[in-house]
N, C-alpha and C. Protein backbone atom coordinates (compact mmCIF):
# COMPACT_ATOMS: atom_id res chain seq x y z
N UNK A 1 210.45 -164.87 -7.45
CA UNK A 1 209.79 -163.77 -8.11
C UNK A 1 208.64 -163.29 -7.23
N UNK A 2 208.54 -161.81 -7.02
CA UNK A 2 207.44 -161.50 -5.78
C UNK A 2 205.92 -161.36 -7.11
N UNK A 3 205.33 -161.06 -5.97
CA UNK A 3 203.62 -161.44 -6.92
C UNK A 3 203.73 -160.14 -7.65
N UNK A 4 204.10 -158.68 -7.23
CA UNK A 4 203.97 -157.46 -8.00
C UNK A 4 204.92 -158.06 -9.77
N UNK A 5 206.25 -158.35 -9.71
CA UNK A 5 206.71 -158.68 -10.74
C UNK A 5 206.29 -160.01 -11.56
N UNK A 6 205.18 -160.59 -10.68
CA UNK A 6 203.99 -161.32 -11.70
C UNK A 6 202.89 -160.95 -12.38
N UNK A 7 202.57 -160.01 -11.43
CA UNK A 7 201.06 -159.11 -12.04
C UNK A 7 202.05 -158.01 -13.53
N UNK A 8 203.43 -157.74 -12.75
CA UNK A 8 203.50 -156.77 -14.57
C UNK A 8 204.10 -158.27 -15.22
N UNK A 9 204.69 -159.09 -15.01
CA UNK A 9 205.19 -159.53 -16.40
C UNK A 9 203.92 -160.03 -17.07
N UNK A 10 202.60 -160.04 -16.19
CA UNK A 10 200.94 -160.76 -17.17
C UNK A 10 201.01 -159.63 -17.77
N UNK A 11 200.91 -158.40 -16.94
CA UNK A 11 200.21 -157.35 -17.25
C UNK A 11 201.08 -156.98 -19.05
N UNK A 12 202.29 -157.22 -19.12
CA UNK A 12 203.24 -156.79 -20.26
C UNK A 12 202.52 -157.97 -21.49
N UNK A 13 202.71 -159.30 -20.92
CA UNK A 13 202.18 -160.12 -21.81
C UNK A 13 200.97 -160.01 -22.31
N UNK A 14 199.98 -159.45 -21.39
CA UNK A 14 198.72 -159.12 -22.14
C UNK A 14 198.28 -158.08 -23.12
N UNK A 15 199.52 -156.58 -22.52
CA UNK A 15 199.46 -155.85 -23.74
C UNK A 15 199.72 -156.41 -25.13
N UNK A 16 201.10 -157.05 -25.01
CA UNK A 16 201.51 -157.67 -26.29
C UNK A 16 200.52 -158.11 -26.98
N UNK A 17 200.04 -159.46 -26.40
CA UNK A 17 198.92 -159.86 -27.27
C UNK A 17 197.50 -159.04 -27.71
N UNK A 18 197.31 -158.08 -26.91
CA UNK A 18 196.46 -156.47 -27.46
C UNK A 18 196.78 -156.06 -28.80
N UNK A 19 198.41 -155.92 -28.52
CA UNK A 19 198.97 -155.07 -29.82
C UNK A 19 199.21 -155.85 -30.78
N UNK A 20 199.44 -157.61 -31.00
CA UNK A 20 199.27 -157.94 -31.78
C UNK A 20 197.96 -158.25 -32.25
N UNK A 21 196.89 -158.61 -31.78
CA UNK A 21 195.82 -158.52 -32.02
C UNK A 21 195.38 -157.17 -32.98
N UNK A 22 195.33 -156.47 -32.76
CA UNK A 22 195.02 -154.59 -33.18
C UNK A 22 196.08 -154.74 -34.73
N UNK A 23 197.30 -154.95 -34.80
CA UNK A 23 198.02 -155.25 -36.12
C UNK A 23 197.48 -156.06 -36.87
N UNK A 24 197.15 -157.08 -36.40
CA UNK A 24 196.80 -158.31 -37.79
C UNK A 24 195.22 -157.92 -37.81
N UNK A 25 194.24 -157.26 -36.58
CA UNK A 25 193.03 -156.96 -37.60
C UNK A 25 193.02 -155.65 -38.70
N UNK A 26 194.52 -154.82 -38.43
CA UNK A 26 194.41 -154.38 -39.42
C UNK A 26 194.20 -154.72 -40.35
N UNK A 27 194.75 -156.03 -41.24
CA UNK A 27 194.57 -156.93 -42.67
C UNK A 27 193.17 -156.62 -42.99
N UNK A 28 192.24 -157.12 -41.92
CA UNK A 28 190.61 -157.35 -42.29
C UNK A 28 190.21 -155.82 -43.02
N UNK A 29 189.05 -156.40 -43.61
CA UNK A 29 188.67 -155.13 -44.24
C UNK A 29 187.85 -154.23 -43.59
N UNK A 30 187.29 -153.47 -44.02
CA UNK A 30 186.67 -152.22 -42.64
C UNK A 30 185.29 -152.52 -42.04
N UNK A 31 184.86 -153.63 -42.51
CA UNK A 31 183.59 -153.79 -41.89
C UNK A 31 183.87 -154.84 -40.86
N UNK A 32 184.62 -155.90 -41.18
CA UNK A 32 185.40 -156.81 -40.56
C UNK A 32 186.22 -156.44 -39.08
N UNK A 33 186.63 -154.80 -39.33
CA UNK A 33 187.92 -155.09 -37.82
C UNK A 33 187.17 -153.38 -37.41
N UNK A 34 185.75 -153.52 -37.46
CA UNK A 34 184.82 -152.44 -36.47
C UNK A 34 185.28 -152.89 -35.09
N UNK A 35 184.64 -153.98 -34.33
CA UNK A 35 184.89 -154.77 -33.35
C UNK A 35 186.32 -154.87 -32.98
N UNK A 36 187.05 -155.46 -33.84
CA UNK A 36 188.15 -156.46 -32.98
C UNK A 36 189.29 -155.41 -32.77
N UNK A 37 189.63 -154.52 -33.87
CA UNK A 37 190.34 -153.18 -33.29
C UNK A 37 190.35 -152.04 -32.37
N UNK A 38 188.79 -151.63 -32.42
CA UNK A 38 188.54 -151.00 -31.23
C UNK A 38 188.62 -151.41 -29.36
N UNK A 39 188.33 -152.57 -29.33
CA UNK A 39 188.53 -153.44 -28.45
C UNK A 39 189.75 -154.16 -28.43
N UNK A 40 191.02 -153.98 -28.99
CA UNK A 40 192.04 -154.31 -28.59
C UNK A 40 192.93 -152.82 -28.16
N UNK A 41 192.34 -152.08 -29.14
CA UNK A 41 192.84 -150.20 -28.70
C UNK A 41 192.58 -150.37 -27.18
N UNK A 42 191.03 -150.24 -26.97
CA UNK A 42 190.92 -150.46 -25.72
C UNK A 42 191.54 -150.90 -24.35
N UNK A 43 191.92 -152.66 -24.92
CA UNK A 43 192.13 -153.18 -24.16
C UNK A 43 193.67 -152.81 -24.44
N UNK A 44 194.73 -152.56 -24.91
CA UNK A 44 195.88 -151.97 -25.19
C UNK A 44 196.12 -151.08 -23.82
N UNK A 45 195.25 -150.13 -24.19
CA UNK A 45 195.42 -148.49 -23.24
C UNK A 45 195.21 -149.11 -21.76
N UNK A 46 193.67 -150.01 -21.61
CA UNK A 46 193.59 -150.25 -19.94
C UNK A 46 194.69 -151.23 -19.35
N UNK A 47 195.53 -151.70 -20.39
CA UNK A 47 196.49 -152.82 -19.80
C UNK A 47 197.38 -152.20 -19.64
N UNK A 48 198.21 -150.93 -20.47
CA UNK A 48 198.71 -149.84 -19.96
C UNK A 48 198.82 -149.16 -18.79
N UNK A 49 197.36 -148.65 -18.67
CA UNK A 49 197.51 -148.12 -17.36
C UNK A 49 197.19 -148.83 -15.98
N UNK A 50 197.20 -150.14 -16.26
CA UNK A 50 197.44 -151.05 -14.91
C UNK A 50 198.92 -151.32 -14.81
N UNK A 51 199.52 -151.34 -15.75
CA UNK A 51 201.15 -151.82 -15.97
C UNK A 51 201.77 -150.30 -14.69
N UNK A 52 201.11 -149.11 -15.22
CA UNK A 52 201.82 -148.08 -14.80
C UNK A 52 201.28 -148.01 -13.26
N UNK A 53 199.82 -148.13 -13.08
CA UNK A 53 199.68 -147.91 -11.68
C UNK A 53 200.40 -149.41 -10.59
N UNK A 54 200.52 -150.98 -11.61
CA UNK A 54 201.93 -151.45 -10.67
C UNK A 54 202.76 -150.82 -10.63
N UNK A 55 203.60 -150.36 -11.54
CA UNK A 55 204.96 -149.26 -11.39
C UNK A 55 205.23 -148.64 -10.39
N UNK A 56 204.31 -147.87 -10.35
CA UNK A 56 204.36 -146.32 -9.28
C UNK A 56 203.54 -146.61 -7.73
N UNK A 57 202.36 -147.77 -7.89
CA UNK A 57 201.88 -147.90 -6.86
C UNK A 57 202.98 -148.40 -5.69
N UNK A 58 202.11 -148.23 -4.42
CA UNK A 58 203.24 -148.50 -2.62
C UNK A 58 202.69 -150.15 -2.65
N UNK A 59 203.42 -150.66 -1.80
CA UNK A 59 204.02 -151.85 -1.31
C UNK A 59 202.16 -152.43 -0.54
N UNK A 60 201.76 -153.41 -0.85
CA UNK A 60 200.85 -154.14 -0.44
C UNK A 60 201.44 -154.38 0.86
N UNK A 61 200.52 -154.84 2.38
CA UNK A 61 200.91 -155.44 3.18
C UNK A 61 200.65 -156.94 2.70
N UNK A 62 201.05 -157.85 3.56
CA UNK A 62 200.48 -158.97 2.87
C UNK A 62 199.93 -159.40 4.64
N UNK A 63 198.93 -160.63 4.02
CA UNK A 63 198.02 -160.95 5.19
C UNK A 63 198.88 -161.68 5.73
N UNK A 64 198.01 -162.13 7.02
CA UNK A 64 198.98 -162.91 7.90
C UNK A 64 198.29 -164.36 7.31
N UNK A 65 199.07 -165.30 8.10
CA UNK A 65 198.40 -167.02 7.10
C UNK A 65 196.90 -167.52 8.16
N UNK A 66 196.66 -167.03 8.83
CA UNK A 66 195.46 -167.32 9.09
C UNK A 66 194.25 -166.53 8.20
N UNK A 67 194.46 -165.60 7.61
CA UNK A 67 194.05 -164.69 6.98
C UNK A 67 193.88 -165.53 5.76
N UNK A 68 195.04 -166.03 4.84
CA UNK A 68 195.47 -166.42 3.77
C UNK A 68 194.91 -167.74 3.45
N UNK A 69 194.67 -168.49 4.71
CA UNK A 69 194.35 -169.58 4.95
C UNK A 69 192.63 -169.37 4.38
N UNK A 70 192.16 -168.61 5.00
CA UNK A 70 190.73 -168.43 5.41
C UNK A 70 189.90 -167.96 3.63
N UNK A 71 190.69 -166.96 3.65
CA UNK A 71 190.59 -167.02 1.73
C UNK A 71 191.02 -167.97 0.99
N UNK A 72 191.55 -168.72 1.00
CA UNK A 72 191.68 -169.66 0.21
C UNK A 72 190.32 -170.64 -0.21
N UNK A 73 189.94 -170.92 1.61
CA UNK A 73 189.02 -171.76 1.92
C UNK A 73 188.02 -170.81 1.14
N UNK A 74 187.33 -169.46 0.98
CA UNK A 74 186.20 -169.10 1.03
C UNK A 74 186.29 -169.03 -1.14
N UNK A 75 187.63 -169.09 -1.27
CA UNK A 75 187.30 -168.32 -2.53
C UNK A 75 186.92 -169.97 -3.10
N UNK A 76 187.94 -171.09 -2.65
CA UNK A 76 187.36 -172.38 -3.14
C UNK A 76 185.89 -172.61 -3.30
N UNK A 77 185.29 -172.18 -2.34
CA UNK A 77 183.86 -172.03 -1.95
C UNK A 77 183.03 -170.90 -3.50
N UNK A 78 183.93 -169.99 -3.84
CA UNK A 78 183.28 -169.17 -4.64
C UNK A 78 183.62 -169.86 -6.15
N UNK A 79 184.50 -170.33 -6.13
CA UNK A 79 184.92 -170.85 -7.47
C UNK A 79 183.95 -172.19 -8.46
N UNK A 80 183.66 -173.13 -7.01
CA UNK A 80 182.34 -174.20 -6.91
C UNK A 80 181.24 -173.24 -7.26
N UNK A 81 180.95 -172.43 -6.95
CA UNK A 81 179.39 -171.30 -7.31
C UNK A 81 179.67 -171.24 -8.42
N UNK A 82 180.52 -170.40 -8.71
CA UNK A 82 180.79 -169.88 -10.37
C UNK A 82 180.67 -171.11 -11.50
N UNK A 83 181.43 -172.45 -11.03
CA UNK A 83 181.39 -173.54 -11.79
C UNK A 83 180.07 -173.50 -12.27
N UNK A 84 179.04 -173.81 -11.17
CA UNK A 84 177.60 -174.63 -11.11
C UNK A 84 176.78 -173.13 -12.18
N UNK A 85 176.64 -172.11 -11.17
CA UNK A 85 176.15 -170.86 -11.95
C UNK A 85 176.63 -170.61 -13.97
N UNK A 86 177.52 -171.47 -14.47
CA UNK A 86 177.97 -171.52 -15.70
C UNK A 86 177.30 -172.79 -15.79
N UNK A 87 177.36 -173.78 -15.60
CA UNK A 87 176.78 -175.14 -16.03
C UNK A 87 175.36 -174.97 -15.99
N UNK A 88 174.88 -174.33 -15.05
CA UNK A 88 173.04 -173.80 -14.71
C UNK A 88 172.98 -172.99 -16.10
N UNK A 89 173.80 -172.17 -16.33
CA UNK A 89 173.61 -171.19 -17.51
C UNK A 89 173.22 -171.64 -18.71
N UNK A 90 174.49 -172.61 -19.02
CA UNK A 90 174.15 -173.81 -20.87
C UNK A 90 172.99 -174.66 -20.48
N UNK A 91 172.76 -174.81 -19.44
CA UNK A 91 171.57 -175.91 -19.37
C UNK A 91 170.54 -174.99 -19.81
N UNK A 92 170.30 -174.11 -19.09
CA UNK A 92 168.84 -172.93 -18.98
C UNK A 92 168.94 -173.07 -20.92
N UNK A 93 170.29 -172.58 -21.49
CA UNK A 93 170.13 -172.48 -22.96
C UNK A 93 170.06 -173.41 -23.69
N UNK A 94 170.42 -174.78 -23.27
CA UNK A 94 170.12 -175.32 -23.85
C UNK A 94 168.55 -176.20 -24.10
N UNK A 95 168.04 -175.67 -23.18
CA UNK A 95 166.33 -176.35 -22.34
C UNK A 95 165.33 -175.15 -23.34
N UNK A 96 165.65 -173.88 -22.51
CA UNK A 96 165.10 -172.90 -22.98
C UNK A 96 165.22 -171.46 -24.24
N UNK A 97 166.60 -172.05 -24.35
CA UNK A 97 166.35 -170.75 -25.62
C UNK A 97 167.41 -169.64 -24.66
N UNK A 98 168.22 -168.65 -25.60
CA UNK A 98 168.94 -167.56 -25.00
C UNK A 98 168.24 -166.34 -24.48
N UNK A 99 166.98 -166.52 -24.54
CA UNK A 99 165.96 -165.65 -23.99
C UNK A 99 166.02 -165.73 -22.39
N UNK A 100 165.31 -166.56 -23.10
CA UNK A 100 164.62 -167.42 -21.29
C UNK A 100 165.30 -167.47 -20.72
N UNK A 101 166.72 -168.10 -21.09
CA UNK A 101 167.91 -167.96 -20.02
C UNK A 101 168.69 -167.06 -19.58
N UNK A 102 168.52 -166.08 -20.43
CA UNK A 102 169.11 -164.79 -19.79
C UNK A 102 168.50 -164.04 -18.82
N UNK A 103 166.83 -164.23 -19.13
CA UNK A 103 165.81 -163.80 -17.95
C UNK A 103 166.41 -164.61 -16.52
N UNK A 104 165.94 -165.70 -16.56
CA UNK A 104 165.69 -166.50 -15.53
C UNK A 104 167.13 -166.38 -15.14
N UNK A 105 168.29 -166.74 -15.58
CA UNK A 105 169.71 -166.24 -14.81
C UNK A 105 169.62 -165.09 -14.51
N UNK A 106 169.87 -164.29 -14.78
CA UNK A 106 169.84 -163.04 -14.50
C UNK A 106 168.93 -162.53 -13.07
N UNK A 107 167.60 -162.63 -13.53
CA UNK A 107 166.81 -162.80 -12.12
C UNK A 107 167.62 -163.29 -10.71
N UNK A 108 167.39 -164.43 -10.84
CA UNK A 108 167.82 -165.30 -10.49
C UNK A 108 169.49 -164.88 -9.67
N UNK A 109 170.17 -164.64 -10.47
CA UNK A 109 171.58 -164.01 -9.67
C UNK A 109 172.21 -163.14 -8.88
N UNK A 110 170.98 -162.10 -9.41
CA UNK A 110 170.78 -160.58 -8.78
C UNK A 110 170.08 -160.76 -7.26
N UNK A 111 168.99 -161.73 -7.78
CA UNK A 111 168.41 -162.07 -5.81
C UNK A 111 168.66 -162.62 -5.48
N UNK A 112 169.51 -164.11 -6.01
CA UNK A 112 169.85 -164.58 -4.95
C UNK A 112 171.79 -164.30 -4.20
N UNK A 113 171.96 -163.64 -5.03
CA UNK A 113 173.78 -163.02 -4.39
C UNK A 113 173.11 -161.89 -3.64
N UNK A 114 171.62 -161.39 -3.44
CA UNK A 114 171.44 -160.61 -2.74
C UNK A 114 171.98 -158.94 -3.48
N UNK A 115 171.92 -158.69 -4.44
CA UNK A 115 172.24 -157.32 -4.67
C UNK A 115 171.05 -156.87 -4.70
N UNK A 116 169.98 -157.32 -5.17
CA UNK A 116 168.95 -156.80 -4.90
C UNK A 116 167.89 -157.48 -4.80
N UNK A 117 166.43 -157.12 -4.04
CA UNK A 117 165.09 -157.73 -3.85
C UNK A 117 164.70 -157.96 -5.16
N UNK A 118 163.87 -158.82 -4.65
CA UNK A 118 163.12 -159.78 -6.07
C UNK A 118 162.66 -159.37 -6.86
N UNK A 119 161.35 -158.07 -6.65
CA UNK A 119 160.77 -157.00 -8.07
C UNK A 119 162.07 -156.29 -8.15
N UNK A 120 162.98 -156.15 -8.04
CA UNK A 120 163.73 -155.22 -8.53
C UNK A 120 164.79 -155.69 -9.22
N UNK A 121 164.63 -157.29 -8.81
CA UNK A 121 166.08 -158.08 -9.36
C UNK A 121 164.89 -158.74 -11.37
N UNK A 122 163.77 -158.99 -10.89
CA UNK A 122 162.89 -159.27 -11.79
C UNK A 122 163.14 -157.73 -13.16
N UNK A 123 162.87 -156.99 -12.49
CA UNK A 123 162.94 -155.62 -13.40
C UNK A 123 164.10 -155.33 -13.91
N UNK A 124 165.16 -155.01 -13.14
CA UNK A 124 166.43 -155.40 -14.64
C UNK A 124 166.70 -156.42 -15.01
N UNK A 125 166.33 -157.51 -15.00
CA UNK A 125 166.23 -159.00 -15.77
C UNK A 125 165.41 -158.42 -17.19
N UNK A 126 164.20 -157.76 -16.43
CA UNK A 126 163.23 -157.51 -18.02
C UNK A 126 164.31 -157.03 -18.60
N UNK A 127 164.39 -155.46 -18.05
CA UNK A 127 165.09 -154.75 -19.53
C UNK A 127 166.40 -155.44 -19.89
N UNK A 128 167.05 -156.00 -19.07
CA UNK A 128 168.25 -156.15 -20.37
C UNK A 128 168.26 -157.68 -21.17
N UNK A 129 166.88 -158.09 -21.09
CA UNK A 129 166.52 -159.33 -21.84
C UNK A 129 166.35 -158.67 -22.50
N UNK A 130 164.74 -157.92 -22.51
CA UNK A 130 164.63 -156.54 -23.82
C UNK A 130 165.55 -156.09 -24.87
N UNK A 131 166.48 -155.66 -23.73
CA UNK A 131 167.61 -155.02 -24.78
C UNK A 131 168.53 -155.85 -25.97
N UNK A 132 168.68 -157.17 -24.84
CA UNK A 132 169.44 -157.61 -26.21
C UNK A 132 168.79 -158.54 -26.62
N UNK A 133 167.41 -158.70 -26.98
CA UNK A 133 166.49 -159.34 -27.74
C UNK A 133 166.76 -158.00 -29.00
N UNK A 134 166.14 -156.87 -28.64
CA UNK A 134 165.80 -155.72 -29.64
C UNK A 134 167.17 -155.71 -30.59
N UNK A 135 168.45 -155.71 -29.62
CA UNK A 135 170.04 -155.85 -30.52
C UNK A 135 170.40 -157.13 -30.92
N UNK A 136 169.90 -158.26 -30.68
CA UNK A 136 169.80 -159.31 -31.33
C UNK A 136 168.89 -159.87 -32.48
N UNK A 137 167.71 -159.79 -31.64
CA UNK A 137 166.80 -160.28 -32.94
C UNK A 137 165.87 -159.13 -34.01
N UNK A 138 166.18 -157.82 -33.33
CA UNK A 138 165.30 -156.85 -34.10
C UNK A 138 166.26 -156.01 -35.20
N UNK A 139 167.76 -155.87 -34.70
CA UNK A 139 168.73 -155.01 -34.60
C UNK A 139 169.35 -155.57 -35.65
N UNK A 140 169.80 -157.23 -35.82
CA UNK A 140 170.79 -157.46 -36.35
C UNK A 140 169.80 -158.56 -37.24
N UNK A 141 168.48 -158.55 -36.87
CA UNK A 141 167.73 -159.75 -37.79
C UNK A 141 168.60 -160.98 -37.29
N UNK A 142 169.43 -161.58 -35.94
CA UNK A 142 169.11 -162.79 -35.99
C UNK A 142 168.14 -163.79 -35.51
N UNK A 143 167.90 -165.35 -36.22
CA UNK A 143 167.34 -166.24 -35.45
C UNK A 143 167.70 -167.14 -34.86
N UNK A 144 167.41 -166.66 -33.43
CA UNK A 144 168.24 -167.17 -32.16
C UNK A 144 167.47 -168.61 -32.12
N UNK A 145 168.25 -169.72 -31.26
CA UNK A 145 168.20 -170.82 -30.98
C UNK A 145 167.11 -171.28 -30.27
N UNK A 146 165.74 -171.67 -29.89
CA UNK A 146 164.51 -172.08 -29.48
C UNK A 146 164.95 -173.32 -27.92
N UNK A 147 165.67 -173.84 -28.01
CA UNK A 147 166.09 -174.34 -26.99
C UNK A 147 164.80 -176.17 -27.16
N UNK A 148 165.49 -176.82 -26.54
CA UNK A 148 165.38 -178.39 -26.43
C UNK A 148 163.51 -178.28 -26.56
N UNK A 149 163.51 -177.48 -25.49
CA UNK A 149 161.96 -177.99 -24.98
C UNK A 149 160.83 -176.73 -26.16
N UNK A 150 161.44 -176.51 -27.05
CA UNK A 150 160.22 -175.19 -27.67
C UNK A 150 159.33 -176.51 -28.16
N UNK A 151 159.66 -177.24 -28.50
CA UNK A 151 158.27 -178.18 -29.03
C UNK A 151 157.48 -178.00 -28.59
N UNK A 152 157.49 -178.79 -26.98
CA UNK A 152 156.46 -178.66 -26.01
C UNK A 152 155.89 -177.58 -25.42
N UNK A 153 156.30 -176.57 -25.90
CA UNK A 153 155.52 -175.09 -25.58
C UNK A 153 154.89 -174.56 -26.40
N UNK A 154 155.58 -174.94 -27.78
CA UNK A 154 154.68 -174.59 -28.88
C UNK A 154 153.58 -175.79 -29.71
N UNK A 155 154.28 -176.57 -29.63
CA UNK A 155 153.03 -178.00 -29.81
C UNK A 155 153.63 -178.15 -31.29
N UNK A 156 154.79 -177.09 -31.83
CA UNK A 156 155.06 -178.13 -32.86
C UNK A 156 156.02 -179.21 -32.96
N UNK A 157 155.75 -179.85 -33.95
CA UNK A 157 156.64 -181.41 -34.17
C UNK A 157 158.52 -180.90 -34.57
């Protein structure tokens, strides 16, 4: 089986499970399937039109194996990051609270993958802590999790 007739038979299988998804939240009642229908519509249509641009798209070259070789090695290399960068993540939340950890990751990911310098990687850290503090705890009234160490910051027992 070549890799194109792997990417559509996912690509088919994933609609499916879209479209069954989108049917059975029909059942839920209307406050219930806001979320889970629109986002399977969604994801329905974009799995669609990846199905069609495999279809119609031209023939990949494929690399040569020194090439193939060399990615393998680098993505192994990226896959170890991603591990640690997720395990760094529950720790930060579980130490500090979903605040703090979204700051400090966030920061933190933006400068050091280098997309951007430090006040600038610091400054969208603020706002989209902001943001989904305001859509979390202002927006929806919840009370988010304080994390291991709030004792010791706040001095209570």
């Amino acid at each position: 089986m070549t890799r194109r007739a792997q990417e559509i038979l996912f690509a088919c299988s994933i609609a499916f499970v879209f479209v069954v998804y989108a049917y059975l939240s029909m059942n839920f009642g209307p406050n219930a399937r806001m979320i889970p229908l629109p986002m399977a519509i969604l994801g329905s249509l974009l799995t669609i039109a990846q199905l069609i641009r495999l279809m119609i798209g031209s023939e990949r070259f494929e690399e040569d194996a020194e090439e193939l070789r060399a990615a393998l090695a680098r993505r192994g290399n990226r896959e170890m990051l991603a591990v640690g960068g997720v395990a760094g993540m529950v720790l930060l939340i579980l130490l500090l609270g979903p605040v703090a950890a979204i700051f400090i990751f966030t920061a933190g990911y933006l400068f050091v993958s280098g997309h951007y310098a430090f006040v600038r990687s610091l400054t969208i850290a603020s706002l989209f802590t902001i943001t989904l503090f305001l859509l979390f705890v202002v927006g929806l009234q919840l009370e988010l999790y304080h994390g291991i160490l709030q004792p010791l910051i706040t001095g209570a027992p």
